[in-house]
Protein backbone atom coordinates (compact mmCIF):
# COMPACT_ATOMS: atom_id res chain seq x y z
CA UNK A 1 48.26 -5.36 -18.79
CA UNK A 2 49.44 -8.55 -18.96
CA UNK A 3 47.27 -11.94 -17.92
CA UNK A 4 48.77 -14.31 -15.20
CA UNK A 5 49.27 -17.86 -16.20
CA UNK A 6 45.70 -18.67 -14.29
CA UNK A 7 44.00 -15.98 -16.27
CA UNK A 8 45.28 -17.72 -19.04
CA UNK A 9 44.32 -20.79 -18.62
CA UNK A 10 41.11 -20.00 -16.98
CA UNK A 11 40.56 -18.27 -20.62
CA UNK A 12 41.87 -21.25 -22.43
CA UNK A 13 39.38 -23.73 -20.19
CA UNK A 14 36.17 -21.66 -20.75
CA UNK A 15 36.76 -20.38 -24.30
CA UNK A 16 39.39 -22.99 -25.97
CA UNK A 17 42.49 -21.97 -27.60
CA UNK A 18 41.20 -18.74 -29.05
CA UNK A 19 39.16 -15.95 -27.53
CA UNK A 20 35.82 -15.65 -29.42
CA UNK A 21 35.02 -12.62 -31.14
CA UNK A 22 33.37 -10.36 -28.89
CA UNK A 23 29.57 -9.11 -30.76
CA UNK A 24 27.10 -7.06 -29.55
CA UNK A 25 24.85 -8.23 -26.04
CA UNK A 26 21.68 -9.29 -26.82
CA UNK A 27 18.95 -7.40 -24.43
CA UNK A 28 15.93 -9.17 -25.59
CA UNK A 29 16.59 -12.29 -23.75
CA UNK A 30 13.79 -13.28 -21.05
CA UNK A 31 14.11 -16.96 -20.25
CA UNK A 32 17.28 -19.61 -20.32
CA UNK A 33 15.70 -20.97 -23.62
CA UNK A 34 15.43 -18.00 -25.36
CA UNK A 35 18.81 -16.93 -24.40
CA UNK A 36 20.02 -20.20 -26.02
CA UNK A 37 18.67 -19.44 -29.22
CA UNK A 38 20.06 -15.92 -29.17
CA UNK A 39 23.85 -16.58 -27.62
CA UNK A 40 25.28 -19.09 -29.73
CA UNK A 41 28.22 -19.80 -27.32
CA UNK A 42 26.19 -19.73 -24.02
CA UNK A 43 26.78 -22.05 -21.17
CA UNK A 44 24.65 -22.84 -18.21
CA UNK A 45 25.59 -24.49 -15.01
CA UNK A 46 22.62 -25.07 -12.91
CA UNK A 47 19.44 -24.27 -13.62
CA UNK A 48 19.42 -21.02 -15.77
CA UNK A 49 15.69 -19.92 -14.95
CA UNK A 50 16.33 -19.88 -10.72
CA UNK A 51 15.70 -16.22 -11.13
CA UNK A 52 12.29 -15.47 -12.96
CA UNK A 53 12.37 -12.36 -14.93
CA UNK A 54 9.45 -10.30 -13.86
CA UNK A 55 10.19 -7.24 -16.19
CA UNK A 56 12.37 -5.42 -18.44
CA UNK A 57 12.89 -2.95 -20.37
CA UNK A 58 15.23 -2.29 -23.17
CA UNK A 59 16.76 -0.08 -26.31
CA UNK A 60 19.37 -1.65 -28.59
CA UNK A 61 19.99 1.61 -30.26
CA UNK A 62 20.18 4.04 -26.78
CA UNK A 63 22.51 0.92 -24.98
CA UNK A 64 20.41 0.51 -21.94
CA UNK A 65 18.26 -2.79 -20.23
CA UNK A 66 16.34 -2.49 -16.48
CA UNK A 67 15.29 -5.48 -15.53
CA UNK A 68 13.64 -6.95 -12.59
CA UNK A 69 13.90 -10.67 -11.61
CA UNK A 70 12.55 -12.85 -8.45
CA UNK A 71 13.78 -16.35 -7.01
CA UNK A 72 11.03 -18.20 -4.87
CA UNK A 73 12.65 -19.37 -1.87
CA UNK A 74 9.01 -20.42 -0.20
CA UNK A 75 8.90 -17.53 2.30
CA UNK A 76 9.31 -14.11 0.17
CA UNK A 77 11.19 -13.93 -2.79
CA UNK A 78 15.27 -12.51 -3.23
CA UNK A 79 14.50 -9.68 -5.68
CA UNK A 80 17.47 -8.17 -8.17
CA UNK A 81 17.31 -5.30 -10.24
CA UNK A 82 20.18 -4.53 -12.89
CA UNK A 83 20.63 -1.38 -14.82
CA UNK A 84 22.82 -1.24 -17.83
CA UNK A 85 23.89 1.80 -19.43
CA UNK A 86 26.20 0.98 -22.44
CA UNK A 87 29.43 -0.93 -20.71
CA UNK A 88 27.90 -0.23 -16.90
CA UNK A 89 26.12 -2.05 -14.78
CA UNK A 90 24.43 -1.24 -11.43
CA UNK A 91 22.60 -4.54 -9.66
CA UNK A 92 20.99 -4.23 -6.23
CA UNK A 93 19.58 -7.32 -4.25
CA UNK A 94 16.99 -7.59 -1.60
CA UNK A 95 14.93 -9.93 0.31
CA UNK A 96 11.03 -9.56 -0.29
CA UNK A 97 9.34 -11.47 2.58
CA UNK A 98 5.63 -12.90 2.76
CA UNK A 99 5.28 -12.61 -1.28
CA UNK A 100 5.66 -15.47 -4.03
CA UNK A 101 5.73 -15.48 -7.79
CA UNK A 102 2.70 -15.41 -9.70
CA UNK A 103 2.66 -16.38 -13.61
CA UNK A 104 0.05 -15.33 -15.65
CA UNK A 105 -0.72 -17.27 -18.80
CA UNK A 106 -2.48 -17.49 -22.24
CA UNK A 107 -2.41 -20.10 -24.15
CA UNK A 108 -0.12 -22.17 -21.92
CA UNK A 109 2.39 -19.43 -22.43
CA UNK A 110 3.78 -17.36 -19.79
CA UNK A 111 2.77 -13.79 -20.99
CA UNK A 112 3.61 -11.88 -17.37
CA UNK A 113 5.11 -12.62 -13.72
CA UNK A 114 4.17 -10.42 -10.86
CA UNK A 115 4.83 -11.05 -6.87
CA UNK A 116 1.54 -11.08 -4.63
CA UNK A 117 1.76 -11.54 -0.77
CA UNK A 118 1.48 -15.48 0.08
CA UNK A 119 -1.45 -14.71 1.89
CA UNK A 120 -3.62 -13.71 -1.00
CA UNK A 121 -2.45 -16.22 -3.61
CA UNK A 122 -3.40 -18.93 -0.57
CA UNK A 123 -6.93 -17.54 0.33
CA UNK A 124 -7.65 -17.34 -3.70
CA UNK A 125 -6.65 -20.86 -3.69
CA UNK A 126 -8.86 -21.74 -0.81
CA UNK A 127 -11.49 -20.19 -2.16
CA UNK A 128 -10.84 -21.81 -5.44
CA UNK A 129 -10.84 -25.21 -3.74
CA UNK A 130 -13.72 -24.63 -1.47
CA UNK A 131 -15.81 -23.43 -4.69
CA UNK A 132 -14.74 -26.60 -6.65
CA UNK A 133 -15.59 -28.75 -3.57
CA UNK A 134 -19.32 -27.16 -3.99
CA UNK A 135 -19.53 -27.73 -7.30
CA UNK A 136 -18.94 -31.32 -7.29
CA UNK A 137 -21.04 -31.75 -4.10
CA UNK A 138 -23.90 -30.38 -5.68
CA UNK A 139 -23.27 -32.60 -9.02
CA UNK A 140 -23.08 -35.86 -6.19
CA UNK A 141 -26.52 -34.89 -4.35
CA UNK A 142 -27.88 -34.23 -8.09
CA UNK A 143 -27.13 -37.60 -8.88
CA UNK A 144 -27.64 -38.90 -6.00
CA UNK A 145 -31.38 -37.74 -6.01
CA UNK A 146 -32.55 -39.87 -9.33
C-alpha cells in the first residue's frame, strides 16, 4: 500500500530521512528511565511516568507482557491494563474511585506500587501524625520536668 505524502512526511519528521531498523520490543521496561536506557531511539513528550506501573508480567521467549498501570488524579485513580500477545494488543481503561497509589520502598528504591482506598492511607497517616505528636509531647513535658 502506498503512504500519502503526510504519512511521509510525518515518517520523515519523527524518524529523519530513513526509517530505523525495526528490533525486537523490550518487555522489561518499568519506569521512563529505565525505558531510556533500554530504547535507544525513545522520545518522551510530557512526563513519561504519569501512569505508574503497578505490575507486570512478561516472557521474551513465549511473546507476551500484562501489565497493570495507575495515574493519581486525587480522587481514585484511571487504571489501564494491556495484554500483548506477539504483534496484538488488547488495553482496557477504567476509573477506580476513592483509591490512591501507594509505593512501597527499600532502600529509597521503589520495590512495589499497590492502590489502597484514600480513606485508609489518610487514617494511617493520622494515626501516624497523632502518634508522632505524642512522642514529642512526652519528650517536651520530660524536659520540661528537670
Amino acid at each position: 500500500m502506498r503512504k500519502t505524502v503526510y504519512e511521509e512526511s510525518r515518517e520523515k519528521k519523527f524518524f529523519g530521512s530513513s526509517k530505523p531498523k525495526k528490533v525486537d520490543k523490550t518487555l522489561g521496561n518499568t519506569d521512563s528511565s529505565g525505558a531510556t536506557k533500554n530504547v535507544k531511539d525513545i522520545v518522551f513528550w510530557g512526563d513519561g511516568d504519569t501512569f505508574k506501573l503497578i505490575s507486570k508480567a512478561s516472557s521474551e521467549a513465549e511473546g507476551w507482557m500484562k501489565s497493570t498501570k495507575a495515574m493519581d488524579v486525587g480522587n481514585g485513580c484511571v487504571v489501564q491494563v494491556t495484554t500483548q500477545q506477539g504483534k496484538n494488543i488488547a488495553e482496557a481503561l477504567t476509573f477506580v474511585p476513592g483509591v490512591k497509589i501507594i509505593e512501597d520502598i527499600e532502600d529509597g528504591e521503589v520495590i512495589s506500587r499497590h492502590l489502597e482506598p484514600i480513606e485508609t492511607w489518610e487514617r494511617t497517616a493520622k494515626t501516624e501524625i497523632e502518634n508522632a505528636t505524642a512522642g514529642l509531647m512526652d519528650v517536651f513535658n520530660n524536659l520540661k520536668g528537670k
